[in-house]
N, C-alpha and C. Protein backbone atom coordinates (compact mmCIF):
# COMPACT_ATOMS: atom_id res chain seq x y z
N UNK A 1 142.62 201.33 114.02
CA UNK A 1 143.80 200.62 114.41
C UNK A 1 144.45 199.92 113.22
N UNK A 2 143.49 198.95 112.02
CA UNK A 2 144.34 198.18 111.31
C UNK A 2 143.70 199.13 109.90
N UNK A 3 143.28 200.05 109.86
CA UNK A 3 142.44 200.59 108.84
C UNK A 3 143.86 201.24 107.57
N UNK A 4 144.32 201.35 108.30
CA UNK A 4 145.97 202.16 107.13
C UNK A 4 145.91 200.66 105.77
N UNK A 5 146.20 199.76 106.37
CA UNK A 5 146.01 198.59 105.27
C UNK A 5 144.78 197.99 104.89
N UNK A 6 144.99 198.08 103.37
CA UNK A 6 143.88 197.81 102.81
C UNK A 6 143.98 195.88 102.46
N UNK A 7 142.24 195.18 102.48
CA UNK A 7 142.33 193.99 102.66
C UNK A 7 141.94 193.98 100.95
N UNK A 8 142.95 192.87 100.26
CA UNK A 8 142.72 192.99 98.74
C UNK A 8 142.40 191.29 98.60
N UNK A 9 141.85 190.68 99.69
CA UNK A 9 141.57 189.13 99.79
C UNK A 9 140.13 189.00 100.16
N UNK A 10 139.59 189.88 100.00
CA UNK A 10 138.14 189.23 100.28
C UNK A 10 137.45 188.63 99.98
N UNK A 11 136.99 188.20 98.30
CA UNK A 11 136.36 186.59 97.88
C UNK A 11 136.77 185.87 98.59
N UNK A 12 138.29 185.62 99.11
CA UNK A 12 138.57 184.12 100.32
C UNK A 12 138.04 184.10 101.25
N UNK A 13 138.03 185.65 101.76
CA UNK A 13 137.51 185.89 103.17
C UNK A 13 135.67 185.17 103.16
N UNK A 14 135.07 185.71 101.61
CA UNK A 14 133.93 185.47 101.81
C UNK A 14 133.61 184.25 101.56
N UNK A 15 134.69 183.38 100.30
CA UNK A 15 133.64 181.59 100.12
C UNK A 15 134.48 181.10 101.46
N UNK A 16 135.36 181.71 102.30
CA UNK A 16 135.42 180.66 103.81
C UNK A 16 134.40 180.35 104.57
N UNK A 17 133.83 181.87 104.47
CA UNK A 17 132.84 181.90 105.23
C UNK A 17 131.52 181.17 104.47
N UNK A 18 131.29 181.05 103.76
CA UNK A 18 130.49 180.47 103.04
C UNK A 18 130.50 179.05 103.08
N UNK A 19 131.57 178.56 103.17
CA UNK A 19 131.63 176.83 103.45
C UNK A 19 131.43 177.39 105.16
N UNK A 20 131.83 177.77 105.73
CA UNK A 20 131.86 177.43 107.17
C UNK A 20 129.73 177.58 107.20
N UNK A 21 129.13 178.63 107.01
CA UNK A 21 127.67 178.15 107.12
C UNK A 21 127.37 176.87 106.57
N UNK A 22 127.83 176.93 105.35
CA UNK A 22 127.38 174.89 105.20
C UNK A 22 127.28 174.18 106.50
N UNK A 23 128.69 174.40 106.46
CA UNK A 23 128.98 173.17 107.73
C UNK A 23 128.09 173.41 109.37
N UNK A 24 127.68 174.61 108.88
CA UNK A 24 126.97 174.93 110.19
C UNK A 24 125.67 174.43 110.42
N UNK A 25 124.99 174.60 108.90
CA UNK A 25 123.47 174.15 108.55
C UNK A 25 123.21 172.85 108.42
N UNK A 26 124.47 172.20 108.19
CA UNK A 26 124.59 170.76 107.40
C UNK A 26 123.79 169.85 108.82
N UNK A 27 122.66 169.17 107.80
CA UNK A 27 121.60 168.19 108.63
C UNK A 27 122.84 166.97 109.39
N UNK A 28 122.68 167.15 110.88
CA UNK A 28 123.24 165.92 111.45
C UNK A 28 122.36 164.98 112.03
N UNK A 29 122.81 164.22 112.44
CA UNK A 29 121.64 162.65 113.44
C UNK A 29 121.27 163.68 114.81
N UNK A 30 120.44 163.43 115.38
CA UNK A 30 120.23 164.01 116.54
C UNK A 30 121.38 163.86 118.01
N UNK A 31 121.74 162.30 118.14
CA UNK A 31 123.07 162.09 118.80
C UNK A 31 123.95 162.82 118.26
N UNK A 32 124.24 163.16 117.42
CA UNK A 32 126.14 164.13 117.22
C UNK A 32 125.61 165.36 116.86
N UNK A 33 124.49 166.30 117.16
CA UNK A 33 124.30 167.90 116.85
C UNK A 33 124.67 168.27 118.02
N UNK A 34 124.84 167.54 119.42
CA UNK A 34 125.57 168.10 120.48
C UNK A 34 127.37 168.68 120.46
N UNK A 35 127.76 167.34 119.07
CA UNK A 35 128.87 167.95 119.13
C UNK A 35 129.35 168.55 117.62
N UNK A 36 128.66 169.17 117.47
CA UNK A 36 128.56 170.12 116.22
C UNK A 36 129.74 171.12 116.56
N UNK A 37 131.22 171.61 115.94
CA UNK A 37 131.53 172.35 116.18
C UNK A 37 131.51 173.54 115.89
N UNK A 38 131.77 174.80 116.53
CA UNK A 38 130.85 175.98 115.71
C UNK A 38 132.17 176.63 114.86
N UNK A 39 131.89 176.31 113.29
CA UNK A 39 132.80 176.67 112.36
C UNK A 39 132.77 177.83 112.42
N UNK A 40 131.61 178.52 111.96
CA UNK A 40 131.61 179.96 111.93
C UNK A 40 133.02 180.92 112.56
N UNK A 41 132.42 180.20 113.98
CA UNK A 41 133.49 181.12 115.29
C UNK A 41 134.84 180.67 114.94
N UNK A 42 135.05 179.43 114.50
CA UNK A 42 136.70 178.97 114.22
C UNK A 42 137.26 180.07 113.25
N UNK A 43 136.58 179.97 112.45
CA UNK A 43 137.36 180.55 111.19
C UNK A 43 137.45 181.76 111.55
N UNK A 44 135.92 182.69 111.97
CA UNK A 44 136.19 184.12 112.43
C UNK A 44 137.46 184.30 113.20
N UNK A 45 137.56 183.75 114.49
CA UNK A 45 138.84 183.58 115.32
C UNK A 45 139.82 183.37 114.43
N UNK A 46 139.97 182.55 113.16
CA UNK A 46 141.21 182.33 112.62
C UNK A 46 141.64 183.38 111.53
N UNK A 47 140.55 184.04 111.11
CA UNK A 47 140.79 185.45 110.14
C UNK A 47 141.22 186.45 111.25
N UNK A 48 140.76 186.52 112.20
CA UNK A 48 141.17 187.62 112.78
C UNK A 48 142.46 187.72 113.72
N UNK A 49 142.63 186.46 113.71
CA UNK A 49 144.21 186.51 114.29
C UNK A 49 145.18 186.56 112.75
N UNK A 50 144.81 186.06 111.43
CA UNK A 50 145.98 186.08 110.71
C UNK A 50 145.39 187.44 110.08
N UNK A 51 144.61 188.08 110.01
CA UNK A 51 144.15 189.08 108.84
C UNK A 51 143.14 190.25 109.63
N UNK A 52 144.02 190.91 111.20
CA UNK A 52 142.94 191.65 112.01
C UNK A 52 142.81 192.87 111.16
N UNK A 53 143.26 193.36 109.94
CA UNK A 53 142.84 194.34 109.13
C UNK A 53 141.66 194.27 108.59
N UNK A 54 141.61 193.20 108.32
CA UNK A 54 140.42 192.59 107.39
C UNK A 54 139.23 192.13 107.78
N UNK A 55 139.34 191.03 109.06
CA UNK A 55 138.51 190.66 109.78
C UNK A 55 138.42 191.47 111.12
N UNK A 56 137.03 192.55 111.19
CA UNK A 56 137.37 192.97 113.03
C UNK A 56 135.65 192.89 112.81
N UNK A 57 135.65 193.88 114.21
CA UNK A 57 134.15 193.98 115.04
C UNK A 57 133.10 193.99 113.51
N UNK A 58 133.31 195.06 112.75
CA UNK A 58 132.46 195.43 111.91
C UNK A 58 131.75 193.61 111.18
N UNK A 59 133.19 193.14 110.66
CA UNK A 59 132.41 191.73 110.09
C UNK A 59 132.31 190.64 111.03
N UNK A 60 132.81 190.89 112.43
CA UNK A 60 132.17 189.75 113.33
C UNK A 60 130.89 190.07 113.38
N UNK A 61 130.20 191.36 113.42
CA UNK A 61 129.13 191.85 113.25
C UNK A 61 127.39 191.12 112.41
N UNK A 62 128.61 191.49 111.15
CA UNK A 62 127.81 190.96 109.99
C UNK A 62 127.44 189.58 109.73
N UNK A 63 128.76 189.05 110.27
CA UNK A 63 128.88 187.46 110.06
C UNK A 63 127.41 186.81 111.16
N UNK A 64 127.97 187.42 112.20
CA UNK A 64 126.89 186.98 113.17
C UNK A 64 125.31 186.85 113.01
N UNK A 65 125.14 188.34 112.05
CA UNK A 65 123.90 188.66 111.90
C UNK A 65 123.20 187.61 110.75
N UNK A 66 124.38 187.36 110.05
CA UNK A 66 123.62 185.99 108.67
C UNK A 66 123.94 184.93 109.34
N UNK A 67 124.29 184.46 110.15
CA UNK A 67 124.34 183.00 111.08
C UNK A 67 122.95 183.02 111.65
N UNK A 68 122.70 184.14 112.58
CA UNK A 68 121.36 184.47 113.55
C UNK A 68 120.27 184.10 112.48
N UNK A 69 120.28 184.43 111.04
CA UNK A 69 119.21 184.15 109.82
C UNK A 69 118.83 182.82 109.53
N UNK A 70 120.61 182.05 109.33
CA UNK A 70 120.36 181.21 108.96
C UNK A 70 120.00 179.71 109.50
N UNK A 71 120.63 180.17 111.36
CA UNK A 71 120.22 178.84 112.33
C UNK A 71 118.89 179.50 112.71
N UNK A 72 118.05 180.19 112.59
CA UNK A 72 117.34 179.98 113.19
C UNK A 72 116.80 180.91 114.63
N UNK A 73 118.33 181.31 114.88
CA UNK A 73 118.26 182.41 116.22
C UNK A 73 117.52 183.44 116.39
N UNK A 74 117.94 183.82 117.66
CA UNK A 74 117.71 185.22 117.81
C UNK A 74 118.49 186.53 117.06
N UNK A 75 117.66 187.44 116.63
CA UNK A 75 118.70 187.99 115.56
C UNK A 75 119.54 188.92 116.91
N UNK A 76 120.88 188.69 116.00
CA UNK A 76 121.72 189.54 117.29
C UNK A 76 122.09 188.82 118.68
N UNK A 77 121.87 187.49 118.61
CA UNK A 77 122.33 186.50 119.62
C UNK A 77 124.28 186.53 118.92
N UNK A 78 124.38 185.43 117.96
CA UNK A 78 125.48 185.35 117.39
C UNK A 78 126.36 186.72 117.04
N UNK A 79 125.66 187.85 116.57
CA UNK A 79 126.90 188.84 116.24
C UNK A 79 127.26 189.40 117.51
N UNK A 80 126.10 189.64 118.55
CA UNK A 80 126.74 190.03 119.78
C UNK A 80 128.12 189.26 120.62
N UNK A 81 127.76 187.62 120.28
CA UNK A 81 128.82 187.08 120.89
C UNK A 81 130.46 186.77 120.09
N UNK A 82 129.63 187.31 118.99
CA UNK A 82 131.27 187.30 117.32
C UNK A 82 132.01 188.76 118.19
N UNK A 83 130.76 189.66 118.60
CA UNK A 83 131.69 190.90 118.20
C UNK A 83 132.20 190.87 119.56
N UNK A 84 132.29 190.83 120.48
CA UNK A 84 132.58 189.98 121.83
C UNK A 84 133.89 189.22 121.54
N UNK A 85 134.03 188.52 121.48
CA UNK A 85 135.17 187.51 120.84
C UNK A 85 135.94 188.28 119.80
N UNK A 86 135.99 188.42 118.97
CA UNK A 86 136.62 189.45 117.90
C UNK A 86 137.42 190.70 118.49
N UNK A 87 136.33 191.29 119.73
CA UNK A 87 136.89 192.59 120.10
C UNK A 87 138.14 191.96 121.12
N UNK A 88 138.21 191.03 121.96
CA UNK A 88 139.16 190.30 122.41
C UNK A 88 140.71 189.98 121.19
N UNK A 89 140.10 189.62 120.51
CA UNK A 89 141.14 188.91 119.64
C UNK A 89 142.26 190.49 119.11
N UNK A 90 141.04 191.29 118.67
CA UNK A 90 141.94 192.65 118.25
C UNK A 90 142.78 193.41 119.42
N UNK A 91 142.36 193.32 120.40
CA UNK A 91 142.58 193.83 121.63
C UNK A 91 143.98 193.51 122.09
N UNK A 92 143.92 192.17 122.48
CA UNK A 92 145.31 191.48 122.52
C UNK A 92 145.99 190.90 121.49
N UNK A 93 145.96 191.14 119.88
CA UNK A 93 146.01 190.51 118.84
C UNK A 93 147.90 190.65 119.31
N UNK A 94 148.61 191.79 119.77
CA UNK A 94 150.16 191.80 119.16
C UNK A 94 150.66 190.81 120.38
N UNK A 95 150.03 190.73 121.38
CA UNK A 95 150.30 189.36 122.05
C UNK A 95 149.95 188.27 121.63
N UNK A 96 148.50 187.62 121.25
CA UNK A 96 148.67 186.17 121.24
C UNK A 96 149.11 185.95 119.36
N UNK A 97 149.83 186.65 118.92
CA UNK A 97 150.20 186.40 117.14
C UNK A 97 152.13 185.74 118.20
N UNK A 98 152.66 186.04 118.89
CA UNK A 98 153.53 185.69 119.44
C UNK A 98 153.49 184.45 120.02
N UNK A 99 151.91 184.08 120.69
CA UNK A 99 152.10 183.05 121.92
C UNK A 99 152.69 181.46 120.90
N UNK A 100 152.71 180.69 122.00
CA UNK A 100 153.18 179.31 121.29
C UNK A 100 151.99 179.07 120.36
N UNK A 101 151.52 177.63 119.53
CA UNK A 101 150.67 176.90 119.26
C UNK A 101 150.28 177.00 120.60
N UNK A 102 150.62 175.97 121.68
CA UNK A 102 149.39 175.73 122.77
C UNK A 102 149.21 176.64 123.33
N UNK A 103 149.94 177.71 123.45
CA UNK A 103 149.06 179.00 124.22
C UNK A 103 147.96 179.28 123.49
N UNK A 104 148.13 179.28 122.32
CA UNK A 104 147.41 179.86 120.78
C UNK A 104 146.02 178.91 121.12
N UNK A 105 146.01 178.04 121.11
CA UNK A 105 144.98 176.83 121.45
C UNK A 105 143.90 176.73 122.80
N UNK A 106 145.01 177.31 123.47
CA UNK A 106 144.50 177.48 124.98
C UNK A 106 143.37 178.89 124.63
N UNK A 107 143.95 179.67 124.47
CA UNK A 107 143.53 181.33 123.72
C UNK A 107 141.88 180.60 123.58
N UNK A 108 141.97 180.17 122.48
CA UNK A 108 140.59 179.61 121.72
C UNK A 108 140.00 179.26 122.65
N UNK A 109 140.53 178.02 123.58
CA UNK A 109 139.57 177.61 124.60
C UNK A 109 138.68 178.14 125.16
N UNK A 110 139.50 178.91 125.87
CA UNK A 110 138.64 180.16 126.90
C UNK A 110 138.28 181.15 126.19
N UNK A 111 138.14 181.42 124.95
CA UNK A 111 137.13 182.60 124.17
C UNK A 111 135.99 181.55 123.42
N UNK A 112 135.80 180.02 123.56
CA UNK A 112 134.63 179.57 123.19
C UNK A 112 134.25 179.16 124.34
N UNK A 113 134.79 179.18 125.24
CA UNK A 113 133.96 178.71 126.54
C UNK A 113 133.00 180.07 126.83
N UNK A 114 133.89 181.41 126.97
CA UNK A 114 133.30 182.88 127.02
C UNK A 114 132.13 182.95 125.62
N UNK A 115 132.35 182.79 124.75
CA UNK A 115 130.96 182.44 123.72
C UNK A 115 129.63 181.05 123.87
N UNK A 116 130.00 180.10 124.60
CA UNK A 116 129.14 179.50 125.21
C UNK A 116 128.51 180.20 126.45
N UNK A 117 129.33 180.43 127.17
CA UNK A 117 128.28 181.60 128.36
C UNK A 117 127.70 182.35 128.15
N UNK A 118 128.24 183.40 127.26
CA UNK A 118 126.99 184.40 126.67
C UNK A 118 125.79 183.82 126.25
N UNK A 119 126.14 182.28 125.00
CA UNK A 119 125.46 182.43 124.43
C UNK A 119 124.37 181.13 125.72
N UNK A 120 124.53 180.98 126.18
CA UNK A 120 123.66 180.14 127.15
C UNK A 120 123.05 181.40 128.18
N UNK A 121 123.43 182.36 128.57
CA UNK A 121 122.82 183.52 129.43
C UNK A 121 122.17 183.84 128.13
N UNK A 122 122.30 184.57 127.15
CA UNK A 122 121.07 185.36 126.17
C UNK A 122 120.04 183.85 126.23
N UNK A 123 120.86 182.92 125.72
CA UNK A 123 119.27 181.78 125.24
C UNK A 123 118.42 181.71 126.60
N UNK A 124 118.79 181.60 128.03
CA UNK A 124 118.11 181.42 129.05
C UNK A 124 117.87 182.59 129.44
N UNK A 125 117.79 183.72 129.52
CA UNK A 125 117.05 185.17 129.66
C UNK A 125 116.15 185.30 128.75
N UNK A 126 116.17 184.94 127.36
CA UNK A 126 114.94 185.20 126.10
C UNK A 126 113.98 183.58 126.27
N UNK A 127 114.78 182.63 126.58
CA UNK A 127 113.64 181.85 126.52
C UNK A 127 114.10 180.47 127.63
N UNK A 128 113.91 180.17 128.63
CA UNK A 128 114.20 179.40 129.52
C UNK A 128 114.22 177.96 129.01
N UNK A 129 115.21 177.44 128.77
CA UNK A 129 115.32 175.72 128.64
C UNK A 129 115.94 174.89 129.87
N UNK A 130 115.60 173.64 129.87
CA UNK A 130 116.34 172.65 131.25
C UNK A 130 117.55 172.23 130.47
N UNK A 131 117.65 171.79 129.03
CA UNK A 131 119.00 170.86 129.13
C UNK A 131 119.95 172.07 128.41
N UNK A 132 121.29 172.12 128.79
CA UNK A 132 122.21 173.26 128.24
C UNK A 132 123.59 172.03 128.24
N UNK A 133 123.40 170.94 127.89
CA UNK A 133 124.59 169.99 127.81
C UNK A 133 125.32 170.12 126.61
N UNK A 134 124.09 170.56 125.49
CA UNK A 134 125.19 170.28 123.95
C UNK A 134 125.62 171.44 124.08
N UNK A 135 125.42 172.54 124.65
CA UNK A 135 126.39 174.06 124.99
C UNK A 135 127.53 173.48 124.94
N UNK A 136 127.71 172.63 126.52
CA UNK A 136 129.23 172.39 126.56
C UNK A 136 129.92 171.49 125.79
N UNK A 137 129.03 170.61 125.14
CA UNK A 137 130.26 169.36 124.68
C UNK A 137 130.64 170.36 123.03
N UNK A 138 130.16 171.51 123.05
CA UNK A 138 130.49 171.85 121.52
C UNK A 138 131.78 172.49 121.58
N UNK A 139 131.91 173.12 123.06
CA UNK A 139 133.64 173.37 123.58
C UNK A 139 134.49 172.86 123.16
N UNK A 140 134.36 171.48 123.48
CA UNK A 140 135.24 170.44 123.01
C UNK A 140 135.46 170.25 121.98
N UNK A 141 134.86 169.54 121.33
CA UNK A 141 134.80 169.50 119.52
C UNK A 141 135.51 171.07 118.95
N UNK A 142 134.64 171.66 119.21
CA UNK A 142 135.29 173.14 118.58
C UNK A 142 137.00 173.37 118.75
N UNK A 143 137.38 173.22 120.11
CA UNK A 143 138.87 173.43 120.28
C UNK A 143 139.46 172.30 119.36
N UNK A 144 139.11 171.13 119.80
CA UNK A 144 139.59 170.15 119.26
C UNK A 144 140.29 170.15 117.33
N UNK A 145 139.25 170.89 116.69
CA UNK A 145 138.90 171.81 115.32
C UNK A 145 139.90 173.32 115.00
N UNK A 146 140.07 173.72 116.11
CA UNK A 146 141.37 174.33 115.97
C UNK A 146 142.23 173.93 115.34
N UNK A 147 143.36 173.32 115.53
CA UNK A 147 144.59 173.45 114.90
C UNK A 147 144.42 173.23 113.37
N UNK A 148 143.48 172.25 112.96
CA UNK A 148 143.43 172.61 111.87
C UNK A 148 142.70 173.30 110.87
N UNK A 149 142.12 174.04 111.44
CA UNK A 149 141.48 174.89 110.70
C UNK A 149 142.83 176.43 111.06
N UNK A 150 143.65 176.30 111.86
CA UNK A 150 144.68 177.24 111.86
C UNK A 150 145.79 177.04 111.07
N UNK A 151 146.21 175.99 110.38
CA UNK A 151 146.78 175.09 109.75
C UNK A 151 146.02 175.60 108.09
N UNK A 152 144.97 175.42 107.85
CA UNK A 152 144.25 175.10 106.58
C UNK A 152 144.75 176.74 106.66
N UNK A 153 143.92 178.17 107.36
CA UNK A 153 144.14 179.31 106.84
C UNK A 153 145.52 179.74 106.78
N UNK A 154 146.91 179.48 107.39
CA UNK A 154 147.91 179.34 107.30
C UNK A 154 148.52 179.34 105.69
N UNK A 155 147.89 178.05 105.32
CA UNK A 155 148.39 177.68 104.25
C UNK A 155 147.79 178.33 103.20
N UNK A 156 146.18 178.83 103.16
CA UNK A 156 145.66 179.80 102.00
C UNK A 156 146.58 180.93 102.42
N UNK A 157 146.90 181.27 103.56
CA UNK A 157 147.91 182.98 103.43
C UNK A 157 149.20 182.84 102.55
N UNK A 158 149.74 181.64 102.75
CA UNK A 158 151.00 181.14 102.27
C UNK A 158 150.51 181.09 100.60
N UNK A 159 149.70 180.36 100.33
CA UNK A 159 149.59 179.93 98.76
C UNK A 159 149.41 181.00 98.05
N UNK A 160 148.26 182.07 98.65
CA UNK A 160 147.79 183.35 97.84
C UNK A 160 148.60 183.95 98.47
N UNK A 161 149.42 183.96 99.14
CA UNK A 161 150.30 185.55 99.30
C UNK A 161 149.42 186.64 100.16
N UNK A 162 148.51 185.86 101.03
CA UNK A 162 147.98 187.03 101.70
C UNK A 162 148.24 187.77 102.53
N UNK A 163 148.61 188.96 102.61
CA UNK A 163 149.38 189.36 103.63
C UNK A 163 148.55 190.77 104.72
């Protein structure tokens, strides 16, 4: 589908992603790891709405699979639910590149709420837990983390000319 254009931005593509695991790994207090937002998925979501040539299934894939390494997971928990989300984003990409900001926002909502369900059905099918609360409050935070992290890649497309 986006394969005719070639992506000539990938070091950005890759130290984004590279700060976004920081921020993923980065030691918090035990009170605020509930509301940890999940960078990873922001940014993926935000490459692949400005750059679906560049960013699709293949590196939601990959991305997922060095997240799964580096939290700790199940391997193939995270890329299953990247490539999940991703395949959404490409799917309807020539619609929501149109929608408003808050449609655009809304969008996110309900594709991290759909990545919290998966990822709360895989964690409770492989290994049964009682509390699934910081699942949801990371919804929040995460949307909340939107606009500007849609804002920040905006402006690297604008500065480098990425097109």
């Amino acid at each position: 589908m986006y394969g005719a254009r070639r992506c000539n931005v990938v070091w950005v593509i890759v130290i984004s992603f590279f700060l976004a695991f920081a921020l993923n790994i980065l030691p918090l207090p035990n009170w605020i790891v509930g509301l940890r937002p999940q960078w990873v998925l922001l940014l993926l979501m935000g490459w692949a709405l400005l750059l679906p040539e560049c960013v699709g299934i293949g590196i939601a894939w990959i991305v997922g699979l060095a997240l799964d390494m580096l939290s700790n997971a199940y391997l193939g928990e995270h890329a299953l639910i990247f490539t999940v989300i991703v395949y959404f984003l490409q799917r309807f990409h020539n619609r929501i590149v149109f929608y408003s900001f808050l449609q655009r926002t809304s969008i996110v909502f309900l594709l991290v709420i759909l990545a919290q369900i998966l990822q709360v059905w895989l964690e409770s099918n492989l290994e049964p837990k009682g509390n699934h609360i910081n699942y949801w409050l990371t919804i929040f935070t995460t949307t909340l983390f939107w606009p500007w992290v849609e804002m920040l890649l905006r402006r690297w497309q604008e500065r480098l000319r990425i097109s």
